[in-house]
Protein backbone atom coordinates (compact mmCIF):
# COMPACT_ATOMS: atom_id res chain seq x y z
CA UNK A 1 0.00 0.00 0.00
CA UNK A 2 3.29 2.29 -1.05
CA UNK A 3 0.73 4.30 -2.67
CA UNK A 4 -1.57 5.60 0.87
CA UNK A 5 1.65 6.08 2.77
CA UNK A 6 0.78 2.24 4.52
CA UNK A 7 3.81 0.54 5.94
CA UNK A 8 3.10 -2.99 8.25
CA UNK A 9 5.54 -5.00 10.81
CA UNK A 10 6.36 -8.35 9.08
CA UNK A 11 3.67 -10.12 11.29
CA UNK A 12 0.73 -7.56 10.53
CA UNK A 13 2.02 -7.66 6.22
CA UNK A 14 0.92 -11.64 5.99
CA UNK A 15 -2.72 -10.31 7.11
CA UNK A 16 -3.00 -7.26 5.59
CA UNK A 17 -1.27 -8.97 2.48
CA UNK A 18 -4.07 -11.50 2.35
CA UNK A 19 -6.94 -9.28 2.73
CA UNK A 20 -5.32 -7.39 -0.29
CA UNK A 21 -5.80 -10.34 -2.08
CA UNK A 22 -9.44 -10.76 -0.95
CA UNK A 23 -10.58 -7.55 -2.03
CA UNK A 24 -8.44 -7.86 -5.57
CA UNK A 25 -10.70 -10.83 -5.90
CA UNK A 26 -13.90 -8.84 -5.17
CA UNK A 27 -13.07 -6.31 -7.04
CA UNK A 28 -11.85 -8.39 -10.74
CA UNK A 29 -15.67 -10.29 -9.95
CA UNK A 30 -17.16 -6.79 -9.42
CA UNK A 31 -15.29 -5.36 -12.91
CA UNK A 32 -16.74 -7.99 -14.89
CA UNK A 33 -20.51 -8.20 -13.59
CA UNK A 34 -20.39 -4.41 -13.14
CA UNK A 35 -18.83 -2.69 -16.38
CA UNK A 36 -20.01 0.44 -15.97
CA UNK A 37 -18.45 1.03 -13.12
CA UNK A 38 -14.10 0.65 -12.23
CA UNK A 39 -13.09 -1.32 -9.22
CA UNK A 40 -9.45 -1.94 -7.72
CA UNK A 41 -7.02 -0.71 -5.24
CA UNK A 42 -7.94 1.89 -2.96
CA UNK A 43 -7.24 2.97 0.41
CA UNK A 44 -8.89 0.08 2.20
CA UNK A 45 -7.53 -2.52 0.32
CA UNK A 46 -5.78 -4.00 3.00
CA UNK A 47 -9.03 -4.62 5.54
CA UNK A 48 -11.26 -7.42 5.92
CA UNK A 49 -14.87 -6.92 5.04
CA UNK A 50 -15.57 -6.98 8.55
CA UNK A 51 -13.06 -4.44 9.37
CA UNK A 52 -14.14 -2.27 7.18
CA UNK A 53 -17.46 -2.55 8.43
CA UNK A 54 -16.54 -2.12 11.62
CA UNK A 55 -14.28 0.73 11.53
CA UNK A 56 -16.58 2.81 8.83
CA UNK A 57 -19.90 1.47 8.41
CA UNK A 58 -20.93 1.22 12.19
CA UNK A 59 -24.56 3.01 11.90
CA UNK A 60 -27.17 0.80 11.43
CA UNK A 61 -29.76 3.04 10.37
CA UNK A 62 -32.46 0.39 9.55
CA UNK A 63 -34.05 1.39 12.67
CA UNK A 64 -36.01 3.87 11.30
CA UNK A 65 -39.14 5.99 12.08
CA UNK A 66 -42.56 4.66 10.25
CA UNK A 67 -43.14 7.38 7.84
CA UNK A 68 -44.57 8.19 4.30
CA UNK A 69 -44.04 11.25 1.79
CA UNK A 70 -46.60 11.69 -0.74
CA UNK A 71 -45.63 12.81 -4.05
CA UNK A 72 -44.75 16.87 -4.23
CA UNK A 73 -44.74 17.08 -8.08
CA UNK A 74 -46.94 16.15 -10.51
CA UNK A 75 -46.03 14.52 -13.75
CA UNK A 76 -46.55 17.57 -15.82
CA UNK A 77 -44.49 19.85 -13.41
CA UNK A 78 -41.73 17.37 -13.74
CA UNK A 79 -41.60 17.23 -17.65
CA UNK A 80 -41.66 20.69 -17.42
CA UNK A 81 -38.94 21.04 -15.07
CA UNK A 82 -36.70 18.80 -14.11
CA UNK A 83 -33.52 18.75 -15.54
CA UNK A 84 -31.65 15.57 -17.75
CA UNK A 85 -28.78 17.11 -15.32
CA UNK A 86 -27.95 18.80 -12.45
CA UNK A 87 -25.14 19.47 -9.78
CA UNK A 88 -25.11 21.66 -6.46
CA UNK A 89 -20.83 21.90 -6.76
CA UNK A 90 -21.56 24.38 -9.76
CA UNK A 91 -23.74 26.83 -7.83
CA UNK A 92 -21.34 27.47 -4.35
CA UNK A 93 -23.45 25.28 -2.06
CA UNK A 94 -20.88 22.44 -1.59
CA UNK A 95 -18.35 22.63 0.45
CA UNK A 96 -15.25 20.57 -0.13
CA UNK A 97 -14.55 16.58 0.59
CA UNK A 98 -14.09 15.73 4.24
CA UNK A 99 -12.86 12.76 5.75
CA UNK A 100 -14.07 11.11 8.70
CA UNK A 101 -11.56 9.13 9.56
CA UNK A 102 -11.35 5.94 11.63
CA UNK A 103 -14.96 6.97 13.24
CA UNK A 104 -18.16 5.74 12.05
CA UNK A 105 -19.38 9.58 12.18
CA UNK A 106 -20.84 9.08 8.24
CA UNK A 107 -24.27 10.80 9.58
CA UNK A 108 -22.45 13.71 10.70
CA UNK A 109 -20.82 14.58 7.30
CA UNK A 110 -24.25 13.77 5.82
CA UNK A 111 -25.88 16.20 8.26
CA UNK A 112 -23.59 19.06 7.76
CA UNK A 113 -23.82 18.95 4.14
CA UNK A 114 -26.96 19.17 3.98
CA UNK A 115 -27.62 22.19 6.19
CA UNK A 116 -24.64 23.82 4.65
CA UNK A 117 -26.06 23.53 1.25
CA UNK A 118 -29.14 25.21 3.02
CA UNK A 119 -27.52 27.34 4.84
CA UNK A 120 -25.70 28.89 1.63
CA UNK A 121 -29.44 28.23 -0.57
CA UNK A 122 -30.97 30.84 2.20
CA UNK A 123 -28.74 33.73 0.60
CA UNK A 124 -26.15 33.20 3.45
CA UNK A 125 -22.19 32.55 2.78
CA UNK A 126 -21.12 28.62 2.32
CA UNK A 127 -19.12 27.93 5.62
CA UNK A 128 -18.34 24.72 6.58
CA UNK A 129 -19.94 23.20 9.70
CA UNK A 130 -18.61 21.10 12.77
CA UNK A 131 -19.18 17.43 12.38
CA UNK A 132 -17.22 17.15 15.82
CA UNK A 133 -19.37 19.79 17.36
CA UNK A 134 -22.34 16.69 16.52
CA UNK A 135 -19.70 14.25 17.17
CA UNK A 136 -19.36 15.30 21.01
CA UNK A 137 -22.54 17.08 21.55
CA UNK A 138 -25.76 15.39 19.97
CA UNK A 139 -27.05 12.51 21.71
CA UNK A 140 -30.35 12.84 20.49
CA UNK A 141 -32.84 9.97 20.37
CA UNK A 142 -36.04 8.81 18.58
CA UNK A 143 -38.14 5.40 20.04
CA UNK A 144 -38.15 3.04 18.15
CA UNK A 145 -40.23 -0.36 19.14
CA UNK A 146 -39.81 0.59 22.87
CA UNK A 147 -36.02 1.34 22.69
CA UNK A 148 -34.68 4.63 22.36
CA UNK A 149 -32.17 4.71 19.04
CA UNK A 150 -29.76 7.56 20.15
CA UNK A 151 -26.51 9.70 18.23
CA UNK A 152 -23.46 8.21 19.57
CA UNK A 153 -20.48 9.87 17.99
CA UNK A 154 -18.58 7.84 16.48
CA UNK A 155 -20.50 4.41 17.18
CA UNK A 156 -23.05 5.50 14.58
CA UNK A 157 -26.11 8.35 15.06
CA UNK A 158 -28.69 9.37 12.40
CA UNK A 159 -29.28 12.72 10.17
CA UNK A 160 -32.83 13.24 11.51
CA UNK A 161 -32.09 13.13 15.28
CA UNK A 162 -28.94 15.74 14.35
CA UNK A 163 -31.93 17.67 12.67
CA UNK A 164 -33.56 17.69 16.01
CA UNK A 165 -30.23 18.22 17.59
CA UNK A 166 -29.41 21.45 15.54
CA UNK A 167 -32.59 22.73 16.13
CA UNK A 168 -33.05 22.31 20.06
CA UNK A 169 -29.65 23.58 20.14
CA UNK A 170 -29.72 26.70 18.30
CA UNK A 171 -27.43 26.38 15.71
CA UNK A 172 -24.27 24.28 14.89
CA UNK A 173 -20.58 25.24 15.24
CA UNK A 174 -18.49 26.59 12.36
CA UNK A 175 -15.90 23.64 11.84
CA UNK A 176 -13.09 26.38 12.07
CA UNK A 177 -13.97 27.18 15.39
CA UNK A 178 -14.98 22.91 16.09
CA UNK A 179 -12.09 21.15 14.25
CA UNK A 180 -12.80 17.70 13.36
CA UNK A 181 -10.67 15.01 15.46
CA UNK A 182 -12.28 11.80 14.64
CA UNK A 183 -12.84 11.00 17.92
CA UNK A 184 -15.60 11.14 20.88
CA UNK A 185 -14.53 13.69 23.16
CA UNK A 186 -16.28 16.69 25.67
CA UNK A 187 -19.35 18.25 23.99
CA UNK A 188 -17.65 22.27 23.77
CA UNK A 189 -19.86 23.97 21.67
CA UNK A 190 -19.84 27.81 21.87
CA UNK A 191 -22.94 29.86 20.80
CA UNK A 192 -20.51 32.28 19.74
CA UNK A 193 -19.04 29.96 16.89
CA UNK A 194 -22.90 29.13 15.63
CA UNK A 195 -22.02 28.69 11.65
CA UNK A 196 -25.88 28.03 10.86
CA UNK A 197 -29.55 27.23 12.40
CA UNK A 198 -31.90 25.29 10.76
CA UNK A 199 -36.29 26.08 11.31
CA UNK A 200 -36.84 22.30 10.72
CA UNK A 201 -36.63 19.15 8.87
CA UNK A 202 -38.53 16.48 6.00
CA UNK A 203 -38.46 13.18 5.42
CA UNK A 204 -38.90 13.31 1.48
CA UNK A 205 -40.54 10.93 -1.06
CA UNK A 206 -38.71 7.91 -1.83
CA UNK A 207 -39.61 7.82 -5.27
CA UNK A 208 -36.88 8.90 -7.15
CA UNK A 209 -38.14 11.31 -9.61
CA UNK A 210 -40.09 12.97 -6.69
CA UNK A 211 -36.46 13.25 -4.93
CA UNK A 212 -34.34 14.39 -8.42
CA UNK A 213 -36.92 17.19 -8.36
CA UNK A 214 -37.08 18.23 -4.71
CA UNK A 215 -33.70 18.36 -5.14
CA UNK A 216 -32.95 20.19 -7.51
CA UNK A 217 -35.47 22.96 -6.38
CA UNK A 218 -33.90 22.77 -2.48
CA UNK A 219 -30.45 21.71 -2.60
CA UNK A 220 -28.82 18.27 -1.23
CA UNK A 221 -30.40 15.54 0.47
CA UNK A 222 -29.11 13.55 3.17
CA UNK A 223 -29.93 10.21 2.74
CA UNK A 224 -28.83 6.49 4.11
CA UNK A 225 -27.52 3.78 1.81
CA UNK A 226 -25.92 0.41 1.91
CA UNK A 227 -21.87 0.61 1.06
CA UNK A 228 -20.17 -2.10 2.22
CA UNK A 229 -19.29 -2.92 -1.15
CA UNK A 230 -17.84 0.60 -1.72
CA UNK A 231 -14.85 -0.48 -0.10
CA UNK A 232 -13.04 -1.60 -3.92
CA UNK A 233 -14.28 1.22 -5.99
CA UNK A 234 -12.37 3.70 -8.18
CA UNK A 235 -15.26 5.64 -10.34
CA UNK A 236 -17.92 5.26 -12.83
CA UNK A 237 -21.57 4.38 -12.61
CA UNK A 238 -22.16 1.85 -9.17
CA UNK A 239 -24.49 -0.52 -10.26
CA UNK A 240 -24.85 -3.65 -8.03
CA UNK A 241 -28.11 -5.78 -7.95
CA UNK A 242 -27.35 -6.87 -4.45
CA UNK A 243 -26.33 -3.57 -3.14
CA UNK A 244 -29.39 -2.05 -0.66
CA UNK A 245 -29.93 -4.71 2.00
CA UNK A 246 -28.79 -2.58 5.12
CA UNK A 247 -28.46 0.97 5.95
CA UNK A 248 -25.23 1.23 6.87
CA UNK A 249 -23.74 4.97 5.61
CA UNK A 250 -24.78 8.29 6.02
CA UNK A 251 -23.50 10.37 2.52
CA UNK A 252 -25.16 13.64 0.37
CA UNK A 253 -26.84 13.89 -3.42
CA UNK A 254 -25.24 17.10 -4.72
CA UNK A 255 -26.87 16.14 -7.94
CA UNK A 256 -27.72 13.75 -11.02
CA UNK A 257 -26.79 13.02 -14.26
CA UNK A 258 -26.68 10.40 -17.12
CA UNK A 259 -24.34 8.69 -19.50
CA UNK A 260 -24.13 6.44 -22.34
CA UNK A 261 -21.71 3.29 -21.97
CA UNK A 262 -19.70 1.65 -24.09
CA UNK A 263 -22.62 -0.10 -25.64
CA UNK A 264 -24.58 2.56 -25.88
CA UNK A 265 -26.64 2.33 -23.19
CA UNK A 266 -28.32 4.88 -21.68
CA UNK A 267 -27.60 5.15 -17.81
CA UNK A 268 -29.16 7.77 -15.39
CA UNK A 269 -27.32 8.35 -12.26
CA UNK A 270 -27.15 10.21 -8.87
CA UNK A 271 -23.50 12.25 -7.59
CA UNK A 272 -23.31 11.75 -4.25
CA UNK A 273 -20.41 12.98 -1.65
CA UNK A 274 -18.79 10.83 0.11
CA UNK A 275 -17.19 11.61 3.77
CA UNK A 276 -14.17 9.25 3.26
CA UNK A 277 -11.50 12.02 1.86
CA UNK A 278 -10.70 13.23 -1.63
CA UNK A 279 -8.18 10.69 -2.49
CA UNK A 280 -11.69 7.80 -2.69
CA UNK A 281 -13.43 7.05 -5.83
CA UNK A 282 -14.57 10.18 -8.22
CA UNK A 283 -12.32 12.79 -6.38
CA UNK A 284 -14.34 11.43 -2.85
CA UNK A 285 -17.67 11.16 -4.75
CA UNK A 286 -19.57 8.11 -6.06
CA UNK A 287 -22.18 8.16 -8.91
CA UNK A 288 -24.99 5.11 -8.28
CA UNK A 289 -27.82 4.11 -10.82
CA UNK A 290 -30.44 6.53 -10.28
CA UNK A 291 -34.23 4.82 -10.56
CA UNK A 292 -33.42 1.57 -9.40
CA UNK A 293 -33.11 1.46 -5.80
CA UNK A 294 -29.52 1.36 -5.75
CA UNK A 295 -27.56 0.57 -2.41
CA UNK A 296 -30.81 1.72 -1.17
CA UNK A 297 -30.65 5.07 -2.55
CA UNK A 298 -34.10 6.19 -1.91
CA UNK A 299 -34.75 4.56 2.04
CA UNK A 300 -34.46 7.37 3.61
CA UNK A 301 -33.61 10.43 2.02
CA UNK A 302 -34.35 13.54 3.95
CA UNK A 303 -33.43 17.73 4.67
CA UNK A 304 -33.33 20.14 6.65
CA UNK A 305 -35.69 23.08 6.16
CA UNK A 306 -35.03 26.83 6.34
């Protein structure tokens, strides 16, 4: 792993050597049922599935509230409006890649993109927000079949209770005055460092025409999705059959767009920021199949409100 600045004691190299091999597997049977889509070495080459898992896939976000969204648009509105493409990076409402790190603080990033992306939308300058200030503050919880399914830092949380979090709280943190450590530590938020407040929050529909459109009228959407088999991919279009089984990651839609393969097949397809550093798949972004209920996609997309 010359390449990510990786060097292992001769003991640790025979297991991190073999899990190389493991994922090279996955990812040579991933390149040839997935063509549209590259798969190889990256940065976690040399974990196990299950560390991987562990280390950055720890939410289990499954555990959700009952809820349902009717559909906002109708279908004429939508032919009339919604466009083949669109991306939030080209209209100053994205901030940068982040990287969480060896904490499982995915709903965090999620979070904080989205009310930055609001926050800038409402006519106010893009600043980044504290994803440690969420980290070491928000232990919010929802019930959820008698148990109360809390935030926990980096153990896992989920965007709506940072919602509720954010708004109880009056504001979040600027993340220049709230660095990010990627790890729990003492809540030490300052109302003097509030970066932006939110009014409220949505669930949105989980049909994804309904949620191309409400996006590209209000900006990002958080949503939940099922990446455990992120962990070998390089770029192109993610399409996976068996991706969308668990909730598991916590990312942002900035946008959506389509492309025609090699074939010539026509391929519609969400961009969607990653929290796991620039130097991961499309410059730290993945693009999934948009319209089939890829890695989950559409289980639980949702906003906060201005």
């Amino acid at each position: 792993m010359t390449k990510y600045n990786k060097n292992y004691e001769t003991a640790e190299f025979d297991v991190r050597f073999k899990n190389f091999q493991n994922n090279m597997r996955r990812a040579e049977e991933y390149s040839i049922s997935h063509p549209s889509a590259t798969f190889g070495v990256t940065k976690f080459s040399d974990l196990s599935k299950e560390e991987f898992k562990q280390i950055y896939l720890p939410s289990d976000m499954t555990k959700q509230m009952e809820w349902a969204v009717a559909s906002e648009f109708t279908e004429s509105e939508i032919v009339a409006s919604l466009n083949k493409t669109w991306d939030w990076r080209e209209h100053g409402v994205v901030t940068p890649v982040k990287n969480q790190g060896q904490c499982g603080s995915c709903w965090s990033f999620s979070t904080t993109g989205n009310v930055e992306g609001q926050w800038a939308l409402a006519g106010n300058s893009l600043v980044g927000l504290s994803e440690q200030n969420l980290v070491d503050c928000d232990h919010h919880c929802f019930e959820y079949e008698g148990e109360n399914v809390c935030d926990a830092g980096c153990d896992g949380g989920l965007m709506p209770n940072a919602f509720m979090y954010i708004m109880g709280n009056n504001g979040i943190d600027t993340e220049a005055s709230y660095p990010y450590t990627a790890v729990d530590g003492t809540c030490a938020f300052k109302t003097g460092n509030v970066g932006a407040t939110i009014k409220n929050w949505t669930y949105v529909s989980r049909n994804e025409t309904q949620m191309a459109m409400y996006s590209q009228l209000n900006g990002p959407l958080s949503i939940a999705v099922d990446a455990e088999a992120w962990q070998v991919y390089i770029g192109g279009v993610f399409q996976d059959p068996w991706c969308g089984t668990t909730l598991d990651h916590g990312v942002l839609i900035v946008g959506f767009s389509y492309e025609y393969n090699i074939i010539g097949e026509y391929t519609e397809y969400w961009i969607v920021k990653n929290s796991w550093g620039a130097d991961w798949g499309e410059d730290g972004y993945i693009y999934l199949e948009r319209g089939t209920g890829e890695c989950a996609v559409n289980a639980f997309p949702c906003s906060a409100t201005m």
